[in-house]
PDB file of N, CA and C in Angstrom:
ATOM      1  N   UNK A   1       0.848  -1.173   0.000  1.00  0.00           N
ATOM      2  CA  UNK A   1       0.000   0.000   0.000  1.00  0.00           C
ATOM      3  C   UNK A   1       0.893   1.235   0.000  1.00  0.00           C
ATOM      4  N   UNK A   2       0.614   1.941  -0.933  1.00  0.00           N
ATOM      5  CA  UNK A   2       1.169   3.242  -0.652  1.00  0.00           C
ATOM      6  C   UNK A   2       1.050   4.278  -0.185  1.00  0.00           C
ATOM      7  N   UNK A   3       0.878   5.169   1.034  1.00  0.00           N
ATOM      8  CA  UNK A   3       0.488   6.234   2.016  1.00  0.00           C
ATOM      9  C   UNK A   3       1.701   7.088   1.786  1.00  0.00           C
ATOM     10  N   UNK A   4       2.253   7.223   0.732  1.00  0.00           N
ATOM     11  CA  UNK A   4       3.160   8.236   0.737  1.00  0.00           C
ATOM     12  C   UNK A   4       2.337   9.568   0.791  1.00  0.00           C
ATOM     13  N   UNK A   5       2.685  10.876   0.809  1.00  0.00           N
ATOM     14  CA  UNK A   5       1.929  12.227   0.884  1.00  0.00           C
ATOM     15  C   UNK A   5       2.210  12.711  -1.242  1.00  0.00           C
ATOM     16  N   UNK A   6       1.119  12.702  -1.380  1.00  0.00           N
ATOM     17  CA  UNK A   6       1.058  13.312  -3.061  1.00  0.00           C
ATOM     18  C   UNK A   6       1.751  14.728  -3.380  1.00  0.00           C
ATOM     19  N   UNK A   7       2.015  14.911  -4.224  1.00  0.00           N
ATOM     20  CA  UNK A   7       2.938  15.828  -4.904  1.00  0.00           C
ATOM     21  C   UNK A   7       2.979  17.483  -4.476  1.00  0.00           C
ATOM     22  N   UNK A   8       1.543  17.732  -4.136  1.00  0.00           N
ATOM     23  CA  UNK A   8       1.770  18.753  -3.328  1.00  0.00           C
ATOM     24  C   UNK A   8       1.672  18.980  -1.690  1.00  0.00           C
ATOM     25  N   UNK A   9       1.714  18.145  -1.351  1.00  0.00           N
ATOM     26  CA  UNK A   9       2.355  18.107   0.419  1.00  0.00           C
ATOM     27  C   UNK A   9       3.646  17.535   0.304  1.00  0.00           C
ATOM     28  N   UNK A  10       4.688  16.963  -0.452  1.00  0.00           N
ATOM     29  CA  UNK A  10       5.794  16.537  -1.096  1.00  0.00           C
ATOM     30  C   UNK A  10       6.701  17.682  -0.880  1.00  0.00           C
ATOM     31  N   UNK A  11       5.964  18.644  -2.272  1.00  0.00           N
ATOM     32  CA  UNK A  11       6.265  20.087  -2.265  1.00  0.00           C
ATOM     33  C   UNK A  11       6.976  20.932  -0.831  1.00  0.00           C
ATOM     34  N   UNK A  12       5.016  21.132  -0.556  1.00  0.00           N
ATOM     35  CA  UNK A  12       5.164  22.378   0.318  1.00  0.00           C
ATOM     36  C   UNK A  12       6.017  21.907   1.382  1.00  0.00           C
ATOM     37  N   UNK A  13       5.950  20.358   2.077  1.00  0.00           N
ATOM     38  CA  UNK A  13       6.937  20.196   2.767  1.00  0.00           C
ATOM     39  C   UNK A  13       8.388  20.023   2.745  1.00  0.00           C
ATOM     40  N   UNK A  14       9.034  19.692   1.402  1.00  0.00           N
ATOM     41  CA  UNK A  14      10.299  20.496   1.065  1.00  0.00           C
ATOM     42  C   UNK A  14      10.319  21.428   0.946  1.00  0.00           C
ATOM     43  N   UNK A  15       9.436  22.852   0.812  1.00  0.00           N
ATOM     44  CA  UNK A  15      10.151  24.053   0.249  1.00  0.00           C
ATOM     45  C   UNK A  15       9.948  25.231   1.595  1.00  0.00           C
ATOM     46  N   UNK A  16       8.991  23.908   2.780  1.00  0.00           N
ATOM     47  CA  UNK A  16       9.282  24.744   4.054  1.00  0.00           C
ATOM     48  C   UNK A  16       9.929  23.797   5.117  1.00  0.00           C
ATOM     49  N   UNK A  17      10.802  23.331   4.738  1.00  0.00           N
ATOM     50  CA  UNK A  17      11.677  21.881   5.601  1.00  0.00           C
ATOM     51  C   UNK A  17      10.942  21.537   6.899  1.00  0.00           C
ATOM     52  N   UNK A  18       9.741  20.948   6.269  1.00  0.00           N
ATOM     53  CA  UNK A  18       8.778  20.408   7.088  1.00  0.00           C
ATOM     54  C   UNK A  18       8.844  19.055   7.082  1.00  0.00           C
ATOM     55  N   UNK A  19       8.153  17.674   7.722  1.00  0.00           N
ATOM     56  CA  UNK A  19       8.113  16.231   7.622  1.00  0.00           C
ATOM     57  C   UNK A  19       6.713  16.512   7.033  1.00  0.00           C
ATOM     58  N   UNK A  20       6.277  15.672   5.989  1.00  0.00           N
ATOM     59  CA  UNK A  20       4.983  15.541   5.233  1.00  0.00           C
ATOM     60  C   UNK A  20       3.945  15.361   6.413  1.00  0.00           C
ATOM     61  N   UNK A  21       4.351  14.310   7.270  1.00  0.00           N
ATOM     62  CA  UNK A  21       3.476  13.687   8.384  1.00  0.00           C
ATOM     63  C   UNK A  21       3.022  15.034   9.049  1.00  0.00           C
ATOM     64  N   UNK A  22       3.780  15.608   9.474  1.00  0.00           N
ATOM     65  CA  UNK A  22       3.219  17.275  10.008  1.00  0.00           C
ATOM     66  C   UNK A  22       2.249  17.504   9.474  1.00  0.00           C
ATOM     67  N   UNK A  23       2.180  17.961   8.556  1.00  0.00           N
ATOM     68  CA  UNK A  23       1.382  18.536   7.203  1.00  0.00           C
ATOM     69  C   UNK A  23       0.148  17.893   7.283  1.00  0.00           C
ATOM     70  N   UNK A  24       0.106  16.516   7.572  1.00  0.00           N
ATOM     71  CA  UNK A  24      -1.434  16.147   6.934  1.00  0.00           C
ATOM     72  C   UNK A  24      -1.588  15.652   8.594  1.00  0.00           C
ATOM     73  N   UNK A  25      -1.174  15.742   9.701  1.00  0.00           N
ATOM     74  CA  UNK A  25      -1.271  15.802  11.012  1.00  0.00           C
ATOM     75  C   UNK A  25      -1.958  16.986  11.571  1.00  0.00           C
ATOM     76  N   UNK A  26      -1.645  18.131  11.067  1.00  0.00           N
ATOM     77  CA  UNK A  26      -2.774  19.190  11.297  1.00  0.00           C
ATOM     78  C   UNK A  26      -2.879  20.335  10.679  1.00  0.00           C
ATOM     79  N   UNK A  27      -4.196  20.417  10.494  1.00  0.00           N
ATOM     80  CA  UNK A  27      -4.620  21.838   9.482  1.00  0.00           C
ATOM     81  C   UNK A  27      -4.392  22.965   9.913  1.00  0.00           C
ATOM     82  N   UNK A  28      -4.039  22.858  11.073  1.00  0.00           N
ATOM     83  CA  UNK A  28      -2.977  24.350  11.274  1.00  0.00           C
ATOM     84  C   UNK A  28      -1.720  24.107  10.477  1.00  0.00           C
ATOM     85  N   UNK A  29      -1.124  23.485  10.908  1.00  0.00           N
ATOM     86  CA  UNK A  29       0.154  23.665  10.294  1.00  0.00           C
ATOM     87  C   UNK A  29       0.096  23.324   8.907  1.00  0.00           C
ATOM     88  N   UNK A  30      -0.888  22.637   8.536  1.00  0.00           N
ATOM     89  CA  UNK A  30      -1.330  22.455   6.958  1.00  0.00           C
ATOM     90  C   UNK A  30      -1.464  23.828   5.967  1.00  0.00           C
ATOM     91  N   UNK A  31      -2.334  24.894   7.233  1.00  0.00           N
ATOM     92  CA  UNK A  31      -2.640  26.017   6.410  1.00  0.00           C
ATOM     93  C   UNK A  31      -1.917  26.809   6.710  1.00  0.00           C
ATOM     94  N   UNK A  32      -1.108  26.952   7.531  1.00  0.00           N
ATOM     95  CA  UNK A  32       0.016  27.531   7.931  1.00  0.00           C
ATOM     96  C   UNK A  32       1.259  27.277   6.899  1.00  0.00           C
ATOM     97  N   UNK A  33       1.344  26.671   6.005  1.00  0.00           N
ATOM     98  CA  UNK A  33       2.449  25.809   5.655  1.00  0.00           C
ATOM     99  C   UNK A  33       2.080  26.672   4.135  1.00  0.00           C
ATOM    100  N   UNK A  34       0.911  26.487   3.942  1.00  0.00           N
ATOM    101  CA  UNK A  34       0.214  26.523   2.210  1.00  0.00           C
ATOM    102  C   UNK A  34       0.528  28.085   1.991  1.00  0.00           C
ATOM    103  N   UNK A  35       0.015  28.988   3.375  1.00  0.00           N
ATOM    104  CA  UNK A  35       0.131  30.246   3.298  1.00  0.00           C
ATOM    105  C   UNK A  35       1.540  30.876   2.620  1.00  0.00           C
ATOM    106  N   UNK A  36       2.868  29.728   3.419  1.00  0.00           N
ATOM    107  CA  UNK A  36       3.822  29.868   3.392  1.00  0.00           C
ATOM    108  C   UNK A  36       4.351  29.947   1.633  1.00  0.00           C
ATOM    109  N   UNK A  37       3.641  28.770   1.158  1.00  0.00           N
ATOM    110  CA  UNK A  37       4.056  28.106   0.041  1.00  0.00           C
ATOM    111  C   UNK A  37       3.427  29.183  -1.578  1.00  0.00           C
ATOM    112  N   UNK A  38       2.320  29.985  -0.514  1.00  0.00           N
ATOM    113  CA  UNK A  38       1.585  31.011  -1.811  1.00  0.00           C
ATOM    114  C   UNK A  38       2.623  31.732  -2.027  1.00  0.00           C
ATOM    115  N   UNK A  39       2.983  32.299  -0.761  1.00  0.00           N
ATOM    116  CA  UNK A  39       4.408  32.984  -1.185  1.00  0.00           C
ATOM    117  C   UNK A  39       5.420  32.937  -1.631  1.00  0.00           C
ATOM    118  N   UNK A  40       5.758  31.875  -1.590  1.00  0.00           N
ATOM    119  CA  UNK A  40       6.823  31.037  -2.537  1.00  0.00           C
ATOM    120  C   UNK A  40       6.485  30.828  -3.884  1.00  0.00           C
ATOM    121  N   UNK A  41       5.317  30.704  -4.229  1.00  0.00           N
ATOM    122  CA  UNK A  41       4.954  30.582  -5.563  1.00  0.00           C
ATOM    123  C   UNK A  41       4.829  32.088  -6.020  1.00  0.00           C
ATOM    124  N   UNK A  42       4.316  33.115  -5.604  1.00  0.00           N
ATOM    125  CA  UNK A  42       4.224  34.193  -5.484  1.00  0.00           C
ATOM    126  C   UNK A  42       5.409  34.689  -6.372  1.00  0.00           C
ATOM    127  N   UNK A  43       6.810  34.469  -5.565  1.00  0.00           N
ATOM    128  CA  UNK A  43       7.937  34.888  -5.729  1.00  0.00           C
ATOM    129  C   UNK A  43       8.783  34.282  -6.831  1.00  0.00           C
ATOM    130  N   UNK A  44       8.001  32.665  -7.275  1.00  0.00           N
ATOM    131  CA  UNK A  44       8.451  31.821  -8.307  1.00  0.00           C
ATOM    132  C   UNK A  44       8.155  32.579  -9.385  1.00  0.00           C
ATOM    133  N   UNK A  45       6.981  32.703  -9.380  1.00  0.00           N
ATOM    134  CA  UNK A  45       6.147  34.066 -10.678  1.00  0.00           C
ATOM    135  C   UNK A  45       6.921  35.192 -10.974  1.00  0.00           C
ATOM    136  N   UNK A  46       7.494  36.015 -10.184  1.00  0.00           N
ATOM    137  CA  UNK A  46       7.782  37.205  -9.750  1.00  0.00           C
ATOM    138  C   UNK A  46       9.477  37.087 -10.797  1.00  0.00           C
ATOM    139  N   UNK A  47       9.997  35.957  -9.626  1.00  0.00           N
ATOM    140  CA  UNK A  47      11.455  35.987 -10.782  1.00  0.00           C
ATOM    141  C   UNK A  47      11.362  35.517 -12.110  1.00  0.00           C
ATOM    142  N   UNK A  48      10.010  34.615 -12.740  1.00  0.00           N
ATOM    143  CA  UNK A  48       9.896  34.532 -13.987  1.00  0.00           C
ATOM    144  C   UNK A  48       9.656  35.773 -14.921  1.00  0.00           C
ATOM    145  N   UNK A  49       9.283  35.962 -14.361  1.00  0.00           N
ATOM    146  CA  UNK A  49       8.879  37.399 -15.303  1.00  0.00           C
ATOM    147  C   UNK A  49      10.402  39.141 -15.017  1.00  0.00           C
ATOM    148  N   UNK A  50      11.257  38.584 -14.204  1.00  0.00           N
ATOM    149  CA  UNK A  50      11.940  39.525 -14.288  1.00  0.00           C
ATOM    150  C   UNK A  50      13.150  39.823 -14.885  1.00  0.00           C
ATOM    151  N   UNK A  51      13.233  41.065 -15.331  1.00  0.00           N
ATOM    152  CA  UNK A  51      13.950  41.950 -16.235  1.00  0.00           C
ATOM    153  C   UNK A  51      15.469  41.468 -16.170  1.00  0.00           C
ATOM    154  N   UNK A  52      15.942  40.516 -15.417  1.00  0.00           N
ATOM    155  CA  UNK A  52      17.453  39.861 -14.916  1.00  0.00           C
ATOM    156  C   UNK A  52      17.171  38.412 -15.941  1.00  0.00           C
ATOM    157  N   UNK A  53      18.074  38.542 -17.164  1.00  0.00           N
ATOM    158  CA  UNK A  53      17.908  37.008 -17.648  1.00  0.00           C
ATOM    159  C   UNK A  53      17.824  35.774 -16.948  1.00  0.00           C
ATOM    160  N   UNK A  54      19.358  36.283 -16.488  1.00  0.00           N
ATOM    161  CA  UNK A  54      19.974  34.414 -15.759  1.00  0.00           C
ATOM    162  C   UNK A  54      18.353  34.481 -14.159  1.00  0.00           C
ATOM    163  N   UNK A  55      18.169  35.570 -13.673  1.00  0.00           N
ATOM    164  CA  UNK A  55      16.702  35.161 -12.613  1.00  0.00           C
ATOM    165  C   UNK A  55      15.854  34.690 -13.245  1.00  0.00           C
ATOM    166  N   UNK A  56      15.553  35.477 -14.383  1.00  0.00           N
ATOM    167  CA  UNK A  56      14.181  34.475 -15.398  1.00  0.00           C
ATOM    168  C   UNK A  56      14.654  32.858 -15.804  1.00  0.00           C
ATOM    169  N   UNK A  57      15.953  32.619 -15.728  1.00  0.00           N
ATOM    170  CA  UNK A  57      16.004  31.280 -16.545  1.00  0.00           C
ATOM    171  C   UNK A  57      15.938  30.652 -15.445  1.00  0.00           C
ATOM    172  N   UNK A  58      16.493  30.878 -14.380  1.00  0.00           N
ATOM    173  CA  UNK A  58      16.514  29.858 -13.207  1.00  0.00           C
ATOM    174  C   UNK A  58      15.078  29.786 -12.595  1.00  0.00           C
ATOM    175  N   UNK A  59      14.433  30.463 -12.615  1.00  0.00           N
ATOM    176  CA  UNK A  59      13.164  30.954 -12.254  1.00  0.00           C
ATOM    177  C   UNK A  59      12.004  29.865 -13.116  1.00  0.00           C
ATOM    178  N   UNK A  60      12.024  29.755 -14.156  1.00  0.00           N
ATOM    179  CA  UNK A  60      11.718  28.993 -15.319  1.00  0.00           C
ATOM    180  C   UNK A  60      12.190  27.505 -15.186  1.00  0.00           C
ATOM    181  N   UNK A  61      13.368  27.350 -14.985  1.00  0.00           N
ATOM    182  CA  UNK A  61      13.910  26.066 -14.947  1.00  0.00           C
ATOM    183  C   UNK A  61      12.967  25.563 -13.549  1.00  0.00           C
ATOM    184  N   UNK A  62      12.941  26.214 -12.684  1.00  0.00           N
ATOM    185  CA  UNK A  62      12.452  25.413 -11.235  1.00  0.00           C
ATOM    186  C   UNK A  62      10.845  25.461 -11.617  1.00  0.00           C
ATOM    187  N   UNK A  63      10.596  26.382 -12.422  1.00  0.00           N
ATOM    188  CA  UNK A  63       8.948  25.948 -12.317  1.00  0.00           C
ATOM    189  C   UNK A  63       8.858  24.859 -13.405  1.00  0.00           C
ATOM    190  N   UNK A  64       9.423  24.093 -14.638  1.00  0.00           N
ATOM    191  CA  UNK A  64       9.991  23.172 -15.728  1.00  0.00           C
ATOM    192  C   UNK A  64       9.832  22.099 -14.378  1.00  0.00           C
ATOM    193  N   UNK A  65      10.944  21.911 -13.234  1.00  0.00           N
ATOM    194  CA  UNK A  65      10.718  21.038 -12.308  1.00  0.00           C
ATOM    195  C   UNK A  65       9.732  20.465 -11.736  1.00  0.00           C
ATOM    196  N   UNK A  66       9.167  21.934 -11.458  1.00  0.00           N
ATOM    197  CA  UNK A  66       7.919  21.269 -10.089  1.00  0.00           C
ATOM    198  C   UNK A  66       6.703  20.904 -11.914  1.00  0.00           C
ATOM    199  N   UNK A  67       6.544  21.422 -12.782  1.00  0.00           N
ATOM    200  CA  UNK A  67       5.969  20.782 -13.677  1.00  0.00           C
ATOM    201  C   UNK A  67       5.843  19.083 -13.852  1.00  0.00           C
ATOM    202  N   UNK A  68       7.390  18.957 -14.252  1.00  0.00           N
ATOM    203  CA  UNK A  68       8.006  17.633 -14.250  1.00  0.00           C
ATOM    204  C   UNK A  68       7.696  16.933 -12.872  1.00  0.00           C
ATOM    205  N   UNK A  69       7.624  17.302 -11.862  1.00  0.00           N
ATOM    206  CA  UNK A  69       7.072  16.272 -10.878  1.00  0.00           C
ATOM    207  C   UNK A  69       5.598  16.209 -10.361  1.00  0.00           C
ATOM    208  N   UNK A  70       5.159  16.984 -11.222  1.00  0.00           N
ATOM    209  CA  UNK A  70       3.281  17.214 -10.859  1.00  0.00           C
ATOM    210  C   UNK A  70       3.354  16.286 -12.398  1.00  0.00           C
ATOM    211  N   UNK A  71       3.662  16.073 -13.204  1.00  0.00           N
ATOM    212  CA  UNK A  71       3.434  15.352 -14.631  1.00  0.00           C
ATOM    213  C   UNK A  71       3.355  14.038 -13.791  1.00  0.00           C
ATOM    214  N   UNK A  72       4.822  13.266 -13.315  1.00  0.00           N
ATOM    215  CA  UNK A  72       4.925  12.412 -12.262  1.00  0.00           C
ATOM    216  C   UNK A  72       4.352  11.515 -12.088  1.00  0.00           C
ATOM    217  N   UNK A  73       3.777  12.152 -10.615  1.00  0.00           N
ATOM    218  CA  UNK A  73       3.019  11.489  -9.929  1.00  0.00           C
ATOM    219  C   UNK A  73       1.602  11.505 -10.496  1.00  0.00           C
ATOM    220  N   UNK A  74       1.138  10.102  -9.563  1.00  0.00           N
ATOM    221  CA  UNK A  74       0.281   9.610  -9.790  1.00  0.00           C
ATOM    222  C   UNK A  74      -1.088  10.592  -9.642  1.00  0.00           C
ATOM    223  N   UNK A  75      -1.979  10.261 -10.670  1.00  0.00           N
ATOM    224  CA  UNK A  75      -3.528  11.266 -10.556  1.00  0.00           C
ATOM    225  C   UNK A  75      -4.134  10.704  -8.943  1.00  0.00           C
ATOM    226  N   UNK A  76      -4.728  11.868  -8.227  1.00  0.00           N
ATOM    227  CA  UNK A  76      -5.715  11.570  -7.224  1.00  0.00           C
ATOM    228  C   UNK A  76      -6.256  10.461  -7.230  1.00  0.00           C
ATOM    229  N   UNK A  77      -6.974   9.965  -8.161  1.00  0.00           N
ATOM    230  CA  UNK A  77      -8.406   8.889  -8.608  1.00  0.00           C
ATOM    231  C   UNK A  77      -7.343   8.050  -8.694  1.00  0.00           C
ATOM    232  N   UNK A  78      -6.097   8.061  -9.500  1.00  0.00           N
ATOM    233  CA  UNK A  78      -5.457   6.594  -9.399  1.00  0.00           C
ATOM    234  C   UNK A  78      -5.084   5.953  -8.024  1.00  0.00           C
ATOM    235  N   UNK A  79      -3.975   7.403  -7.464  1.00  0.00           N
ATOM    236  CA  UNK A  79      -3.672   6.742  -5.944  1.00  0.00           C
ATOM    237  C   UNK A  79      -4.488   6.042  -4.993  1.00  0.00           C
ATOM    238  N   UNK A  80      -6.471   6.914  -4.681  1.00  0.00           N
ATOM    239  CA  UNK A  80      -7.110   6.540  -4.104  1.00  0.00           C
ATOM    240  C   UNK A  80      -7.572   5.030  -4.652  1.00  0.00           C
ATOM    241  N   UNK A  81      -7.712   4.400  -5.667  1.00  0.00           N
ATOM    242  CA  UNK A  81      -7.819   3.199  -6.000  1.00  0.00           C
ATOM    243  C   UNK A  81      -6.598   2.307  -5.680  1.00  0.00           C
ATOM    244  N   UNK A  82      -5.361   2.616  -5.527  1.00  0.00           N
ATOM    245  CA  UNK A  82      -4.594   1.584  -5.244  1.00  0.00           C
ATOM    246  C   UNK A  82      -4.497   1.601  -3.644  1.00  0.00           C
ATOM    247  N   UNK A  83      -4.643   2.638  -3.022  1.00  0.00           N
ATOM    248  CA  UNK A  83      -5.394   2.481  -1.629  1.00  0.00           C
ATOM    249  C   UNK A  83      -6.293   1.382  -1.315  1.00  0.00           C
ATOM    250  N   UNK A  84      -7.424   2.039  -2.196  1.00  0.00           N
ATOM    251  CA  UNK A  84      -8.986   1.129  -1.828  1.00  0.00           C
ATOM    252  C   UNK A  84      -8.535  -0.240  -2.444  1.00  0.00           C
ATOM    253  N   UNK A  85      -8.160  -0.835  -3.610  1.00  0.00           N
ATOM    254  CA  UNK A  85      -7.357  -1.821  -4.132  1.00  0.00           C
ATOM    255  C   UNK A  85      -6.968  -2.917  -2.962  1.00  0.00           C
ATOM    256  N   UNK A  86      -6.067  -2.170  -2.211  1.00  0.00           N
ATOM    257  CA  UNK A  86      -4.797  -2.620  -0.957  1.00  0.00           C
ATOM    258  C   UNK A  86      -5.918  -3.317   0.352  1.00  0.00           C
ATOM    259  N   UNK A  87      -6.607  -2.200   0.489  1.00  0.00           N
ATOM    260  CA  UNK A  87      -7.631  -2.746   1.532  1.00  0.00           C
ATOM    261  C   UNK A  87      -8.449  -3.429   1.756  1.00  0.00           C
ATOM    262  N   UNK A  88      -9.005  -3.693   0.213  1.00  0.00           N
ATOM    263  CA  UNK A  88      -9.986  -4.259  -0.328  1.00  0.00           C
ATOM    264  C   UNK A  88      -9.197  -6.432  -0.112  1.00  0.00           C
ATOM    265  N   UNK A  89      -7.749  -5.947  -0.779  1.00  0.00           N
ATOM    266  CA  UNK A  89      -7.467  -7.303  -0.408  1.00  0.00           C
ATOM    267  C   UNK A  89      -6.881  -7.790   0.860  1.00  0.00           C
ATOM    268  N   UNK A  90      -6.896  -6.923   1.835  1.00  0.00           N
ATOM    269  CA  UNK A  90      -5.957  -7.275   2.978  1.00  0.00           C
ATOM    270  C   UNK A  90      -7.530  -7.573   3.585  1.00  0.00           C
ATOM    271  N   UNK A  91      -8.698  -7.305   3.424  1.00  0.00           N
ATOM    272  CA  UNK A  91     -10.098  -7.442   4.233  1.00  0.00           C
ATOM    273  C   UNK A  91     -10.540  -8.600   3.523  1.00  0.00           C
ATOM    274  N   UNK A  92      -9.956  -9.009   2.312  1.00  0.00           N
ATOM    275  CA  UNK A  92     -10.751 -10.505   1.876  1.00  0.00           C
ATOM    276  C   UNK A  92      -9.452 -11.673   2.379  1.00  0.00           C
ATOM    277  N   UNK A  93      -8.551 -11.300   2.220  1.00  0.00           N
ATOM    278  CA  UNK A  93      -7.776 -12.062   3.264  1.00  0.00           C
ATOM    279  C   UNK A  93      -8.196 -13.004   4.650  1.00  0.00           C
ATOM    280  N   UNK A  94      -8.580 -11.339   5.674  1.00  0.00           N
ATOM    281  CA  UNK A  94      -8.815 -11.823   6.585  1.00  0.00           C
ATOM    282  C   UNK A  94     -10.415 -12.150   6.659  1.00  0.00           C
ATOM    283  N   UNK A  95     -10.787 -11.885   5.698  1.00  0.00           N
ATOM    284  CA  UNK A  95     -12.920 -12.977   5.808  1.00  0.00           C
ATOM    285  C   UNK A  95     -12.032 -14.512   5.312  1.00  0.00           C
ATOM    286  N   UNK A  96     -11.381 -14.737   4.430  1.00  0.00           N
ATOM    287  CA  UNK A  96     -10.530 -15.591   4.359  1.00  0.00           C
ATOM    288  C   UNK A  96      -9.947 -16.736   5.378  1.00  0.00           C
ATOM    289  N   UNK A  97      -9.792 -16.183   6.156  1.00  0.00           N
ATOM    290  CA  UNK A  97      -9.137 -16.364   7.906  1.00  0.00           C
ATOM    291  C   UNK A  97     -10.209 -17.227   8.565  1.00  0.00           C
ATOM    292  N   UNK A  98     -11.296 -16.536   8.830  1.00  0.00           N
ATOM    293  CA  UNK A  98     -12.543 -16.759   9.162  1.00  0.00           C
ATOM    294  C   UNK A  98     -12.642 -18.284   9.268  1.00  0.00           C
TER     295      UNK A  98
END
């Protein structure tokens, strides 16, 4: 089963050197975290578009990244099925048992 945290709690918890588990542990620090992360995106925008080449290219290149790892990972609807998938056979298992 996979319970890893999806691509954007991945994110926001690398780009505020957080543990993912935090993150989906509580919606304070969840929304506390996101607030953090608008701003960061905020500022991702900000150096794309500015008048300094080499800031626009690097600026560009890291949003090319987080692209490339939102391409990635797995869709919502897929992950939640290999969830429900996982559970589905670890519960016929144990009627199995029975």
């Amino acid at each position: 089963m996979n319970d890893s945290p999806g691509p954007g709690v991945a994110w926001l918890a690398e780009r505020t050197g957080k543990d993912p588990s935090e993150l989906t542990a509580s919606p304070t620090a969840a929304l506390d975290t996101l607030a953090q992360a608008v701003r960061e995106a905020a500022d991702l925008a900000a150096r794309a578009m500015s008048d300094d080449a080499e800031v626009r290219k690097q600026a560009r290149a890291e949003a090319a990244g987080l692209r490339r790892q939102y391409a990635a990972a797995p869709r919502p609807a897929e992950a939640l099925g290999t969830r429900l998938a996982a559970r589905l056979r670890t519960a016929a298992e144990e009627l199995r048992r029975e």
